[in-house]
C-alpha atoms as a PDB file:
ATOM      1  CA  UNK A   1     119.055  74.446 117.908  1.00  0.00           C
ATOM      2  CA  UNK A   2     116.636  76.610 119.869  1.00  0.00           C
ATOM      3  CA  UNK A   3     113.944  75.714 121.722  1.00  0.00           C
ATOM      4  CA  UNK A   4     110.172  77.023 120.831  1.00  0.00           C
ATOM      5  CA  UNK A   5     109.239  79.685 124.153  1.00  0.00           C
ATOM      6  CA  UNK A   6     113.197  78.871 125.621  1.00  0.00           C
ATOM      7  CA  UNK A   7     114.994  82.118 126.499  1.00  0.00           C
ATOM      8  CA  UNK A   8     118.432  82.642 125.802  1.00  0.00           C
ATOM      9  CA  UNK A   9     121.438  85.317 126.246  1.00  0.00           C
ATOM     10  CA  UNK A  10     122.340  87.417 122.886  1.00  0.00           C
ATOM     11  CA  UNK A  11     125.790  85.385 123.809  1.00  0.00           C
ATOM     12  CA  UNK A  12     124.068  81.896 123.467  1.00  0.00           C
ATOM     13  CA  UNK A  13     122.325  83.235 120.104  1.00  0.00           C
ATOM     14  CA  UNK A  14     125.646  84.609 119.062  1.00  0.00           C
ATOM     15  CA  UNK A  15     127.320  81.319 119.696  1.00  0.00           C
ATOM     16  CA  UNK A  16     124.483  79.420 117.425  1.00  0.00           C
ATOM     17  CA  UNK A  17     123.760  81.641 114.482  1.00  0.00           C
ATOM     18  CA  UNK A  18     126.526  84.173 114.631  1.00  0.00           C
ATOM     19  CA  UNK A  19     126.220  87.736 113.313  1.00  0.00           C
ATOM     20  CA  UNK A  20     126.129  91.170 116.402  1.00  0.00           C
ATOM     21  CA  UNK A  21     125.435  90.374 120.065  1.00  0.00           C
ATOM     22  CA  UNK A  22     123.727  94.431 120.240  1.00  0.00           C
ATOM     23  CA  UNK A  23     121.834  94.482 116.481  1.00  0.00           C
ATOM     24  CA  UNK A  24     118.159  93.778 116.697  1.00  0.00           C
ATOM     25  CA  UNK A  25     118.771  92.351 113.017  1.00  0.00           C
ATOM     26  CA  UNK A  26     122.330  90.798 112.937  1.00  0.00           C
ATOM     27  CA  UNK A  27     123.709  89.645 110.074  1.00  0.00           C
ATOM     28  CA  UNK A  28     126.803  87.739 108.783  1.00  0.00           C
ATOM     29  CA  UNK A  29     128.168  87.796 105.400  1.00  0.00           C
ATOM     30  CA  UNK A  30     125.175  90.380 104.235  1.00  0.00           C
ATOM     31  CA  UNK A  31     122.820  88.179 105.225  1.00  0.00           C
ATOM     32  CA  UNK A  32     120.359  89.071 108.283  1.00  0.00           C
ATOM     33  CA  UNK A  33     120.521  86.162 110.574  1.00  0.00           C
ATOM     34  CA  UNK A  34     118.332  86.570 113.524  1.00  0.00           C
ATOM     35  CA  UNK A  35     115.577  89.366 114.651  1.00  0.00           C
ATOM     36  CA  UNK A  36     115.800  90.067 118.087  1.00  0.00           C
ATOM     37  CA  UNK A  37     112.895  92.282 118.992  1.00  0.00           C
ATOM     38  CA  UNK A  38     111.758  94.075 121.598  1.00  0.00           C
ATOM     39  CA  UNK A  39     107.954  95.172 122.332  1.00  0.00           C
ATOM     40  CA  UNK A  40     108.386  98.810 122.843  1.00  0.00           C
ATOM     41  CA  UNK A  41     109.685  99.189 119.928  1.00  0.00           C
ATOM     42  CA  UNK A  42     107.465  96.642 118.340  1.00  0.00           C
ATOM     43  CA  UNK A  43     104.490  96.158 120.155  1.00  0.00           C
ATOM     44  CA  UNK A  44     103.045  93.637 117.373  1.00  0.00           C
ATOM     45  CA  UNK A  45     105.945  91.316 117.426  1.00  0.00           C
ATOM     46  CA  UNK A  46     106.724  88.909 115.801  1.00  0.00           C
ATOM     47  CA  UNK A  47     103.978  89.337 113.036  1.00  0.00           C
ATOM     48  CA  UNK A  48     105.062  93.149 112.908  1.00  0.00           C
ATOM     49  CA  UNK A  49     108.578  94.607 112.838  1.00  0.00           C
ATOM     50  CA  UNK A  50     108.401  98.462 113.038  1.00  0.00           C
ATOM     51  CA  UNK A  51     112.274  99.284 111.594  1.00  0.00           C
ATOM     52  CA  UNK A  52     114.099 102.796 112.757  1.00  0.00           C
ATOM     53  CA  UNK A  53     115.640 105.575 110.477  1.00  0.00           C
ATOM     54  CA  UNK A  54     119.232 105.684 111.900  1.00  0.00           C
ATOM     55  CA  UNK A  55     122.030 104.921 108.754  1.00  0.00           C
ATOM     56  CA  UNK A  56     122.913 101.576 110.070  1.00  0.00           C
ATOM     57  CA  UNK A  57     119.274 100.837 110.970  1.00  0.00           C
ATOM     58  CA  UNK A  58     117.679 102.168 107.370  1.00  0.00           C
ATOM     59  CA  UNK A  59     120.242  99.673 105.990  1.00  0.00           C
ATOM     60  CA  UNK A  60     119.675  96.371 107.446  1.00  0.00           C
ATOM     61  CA  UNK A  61     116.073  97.247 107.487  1.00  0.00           C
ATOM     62  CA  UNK A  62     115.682  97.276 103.874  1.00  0.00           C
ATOM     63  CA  UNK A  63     117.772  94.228 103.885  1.00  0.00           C
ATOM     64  CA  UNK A  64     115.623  92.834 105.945  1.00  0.00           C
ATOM     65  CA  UNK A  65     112.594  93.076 104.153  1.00  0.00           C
ATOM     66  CA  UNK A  66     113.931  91.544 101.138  1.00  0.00           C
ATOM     67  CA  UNK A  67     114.743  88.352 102.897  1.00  0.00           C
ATOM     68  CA  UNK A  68     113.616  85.585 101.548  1.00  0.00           C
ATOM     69  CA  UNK A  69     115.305  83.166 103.634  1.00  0.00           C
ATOM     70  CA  UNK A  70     113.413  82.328 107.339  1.00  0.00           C
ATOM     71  CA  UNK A  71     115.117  83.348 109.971  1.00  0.00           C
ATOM     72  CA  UNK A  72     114.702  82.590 113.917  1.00  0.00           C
ATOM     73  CA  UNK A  73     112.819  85.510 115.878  1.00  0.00           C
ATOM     74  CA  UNK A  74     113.531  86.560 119.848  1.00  0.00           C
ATOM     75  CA  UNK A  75     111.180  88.220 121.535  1.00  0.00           C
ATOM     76  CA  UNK A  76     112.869  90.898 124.664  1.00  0.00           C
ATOM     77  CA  UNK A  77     111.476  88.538 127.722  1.00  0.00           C
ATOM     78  CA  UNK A  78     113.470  90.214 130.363  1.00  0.00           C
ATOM     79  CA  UNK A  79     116.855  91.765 131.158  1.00  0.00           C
ATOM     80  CA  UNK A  80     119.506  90.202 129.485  1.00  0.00           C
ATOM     81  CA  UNK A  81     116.482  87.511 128.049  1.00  0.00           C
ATOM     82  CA  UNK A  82     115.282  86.533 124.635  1.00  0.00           C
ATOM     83  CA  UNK A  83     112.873  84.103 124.334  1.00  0.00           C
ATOM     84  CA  UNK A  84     112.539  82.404 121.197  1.00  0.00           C
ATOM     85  CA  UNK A  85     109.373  82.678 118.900  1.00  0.00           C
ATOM     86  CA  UNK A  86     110.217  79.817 115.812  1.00  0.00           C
ATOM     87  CA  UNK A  87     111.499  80.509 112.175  1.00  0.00           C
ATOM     88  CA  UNK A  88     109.692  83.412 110.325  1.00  0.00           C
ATOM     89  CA  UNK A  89     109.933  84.651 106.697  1.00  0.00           C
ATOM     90  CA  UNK A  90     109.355  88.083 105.803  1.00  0.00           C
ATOM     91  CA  UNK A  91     105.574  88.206 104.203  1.00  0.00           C
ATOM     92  CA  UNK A  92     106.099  91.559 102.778  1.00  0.00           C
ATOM     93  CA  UNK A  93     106.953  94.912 103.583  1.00  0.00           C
ATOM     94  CA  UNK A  94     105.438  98.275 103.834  1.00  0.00           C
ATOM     95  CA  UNK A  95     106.992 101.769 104.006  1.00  0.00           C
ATOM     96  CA  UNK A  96     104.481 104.458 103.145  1.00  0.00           C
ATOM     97  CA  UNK A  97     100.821 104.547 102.677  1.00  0.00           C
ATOM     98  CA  UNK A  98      97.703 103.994 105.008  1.00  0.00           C
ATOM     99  CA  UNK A  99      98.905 100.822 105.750  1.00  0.00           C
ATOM    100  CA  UNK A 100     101.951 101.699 106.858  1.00  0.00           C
ATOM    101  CA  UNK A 101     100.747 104.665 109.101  1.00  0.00           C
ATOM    102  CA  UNK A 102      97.988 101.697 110.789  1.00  0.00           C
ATOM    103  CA  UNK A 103     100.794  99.391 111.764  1.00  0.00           C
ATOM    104  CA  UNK A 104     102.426 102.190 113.514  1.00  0.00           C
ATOM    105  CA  UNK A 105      99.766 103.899 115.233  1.00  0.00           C
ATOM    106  CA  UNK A 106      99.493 102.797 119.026  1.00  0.00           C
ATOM    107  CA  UNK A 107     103.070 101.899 119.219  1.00  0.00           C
ATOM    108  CA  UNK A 108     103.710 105.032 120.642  1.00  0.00           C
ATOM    109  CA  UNK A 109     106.068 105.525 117.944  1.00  0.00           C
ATOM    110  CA  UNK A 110     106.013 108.608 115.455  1.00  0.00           C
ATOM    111  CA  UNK A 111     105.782 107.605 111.878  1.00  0.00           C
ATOM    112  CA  UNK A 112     108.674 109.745 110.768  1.00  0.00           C
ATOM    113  CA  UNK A 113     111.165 107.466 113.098  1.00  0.00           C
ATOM    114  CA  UNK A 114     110.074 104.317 111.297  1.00  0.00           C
ATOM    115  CA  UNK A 115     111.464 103.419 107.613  1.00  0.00           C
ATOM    116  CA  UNK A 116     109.410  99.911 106.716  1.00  0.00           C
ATOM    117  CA  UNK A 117     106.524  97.967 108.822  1.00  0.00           C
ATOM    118  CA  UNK A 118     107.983  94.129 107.707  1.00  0.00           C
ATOM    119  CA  UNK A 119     105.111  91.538 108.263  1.00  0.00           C
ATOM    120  CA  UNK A 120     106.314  88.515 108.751  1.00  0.00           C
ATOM    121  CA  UNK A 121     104.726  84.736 108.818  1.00  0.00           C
ATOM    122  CA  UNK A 122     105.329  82.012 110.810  1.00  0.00           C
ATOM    123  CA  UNK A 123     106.721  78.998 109.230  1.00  0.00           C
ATOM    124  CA  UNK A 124     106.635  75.469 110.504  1.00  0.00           C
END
């Protein structure tokens, strides 16, 4: 379906998996079908999704990092480009704690505008 490194549009990923051409975590059916990520707002991506506050945000986040199901991961490559990192599985999740505040610090994020840190491994 997608090619390891290939970039695509958020149409062409659309077209493939379904779910929201604008969510960073789209879903269909209540099930989060794609991440589509981009560094400044996770500098550690893929292996590190730093998840926002706002209500629709808080709620696909913790979605999210219940997943058990592997989903394919985009990486923000340029305007309008996603370049595709492989499947990934959420690992685990982390939303307080001094864990938590060391996956956020040099992000240049505050830790108040992030609900969860999801981890996520690689699968092949």
């Amino acid at each position: 379906m997608f090619v390891l490194g290939g970039d695509y549009t958020r149409r062409e990923i659309y077209e493939h998996i379904g779910g929201s051409i604008v969510s960073c975590l789209p879903s269909s059916n209540g099930v989060i079908v794609a991440a589509c990520l981009s560094k400044s707002f996770s500098p550690q991506a893929p292996r590190v999704v730093l998840c926002g506050r706002g209500v629709q945000t808080s709620r696909l986040s913790a979605q999210f990092a219940l997943q058990q199901n592997a989903i394919p991961v985009f990486i923000k490559s340029a305007s309008r480009r996603w370049q595709y990192q492989g499947q990934f599985i959420v690992e685990r999740s982390v939303s307080s704690g001094e864990e938590f505040e060391s996956l956020i610090v040099g992000s240049g994020r505050a830790v108040s505008s992030v609900s969860h840190a999801v981890l996520l491994k690689q699968v092949k």
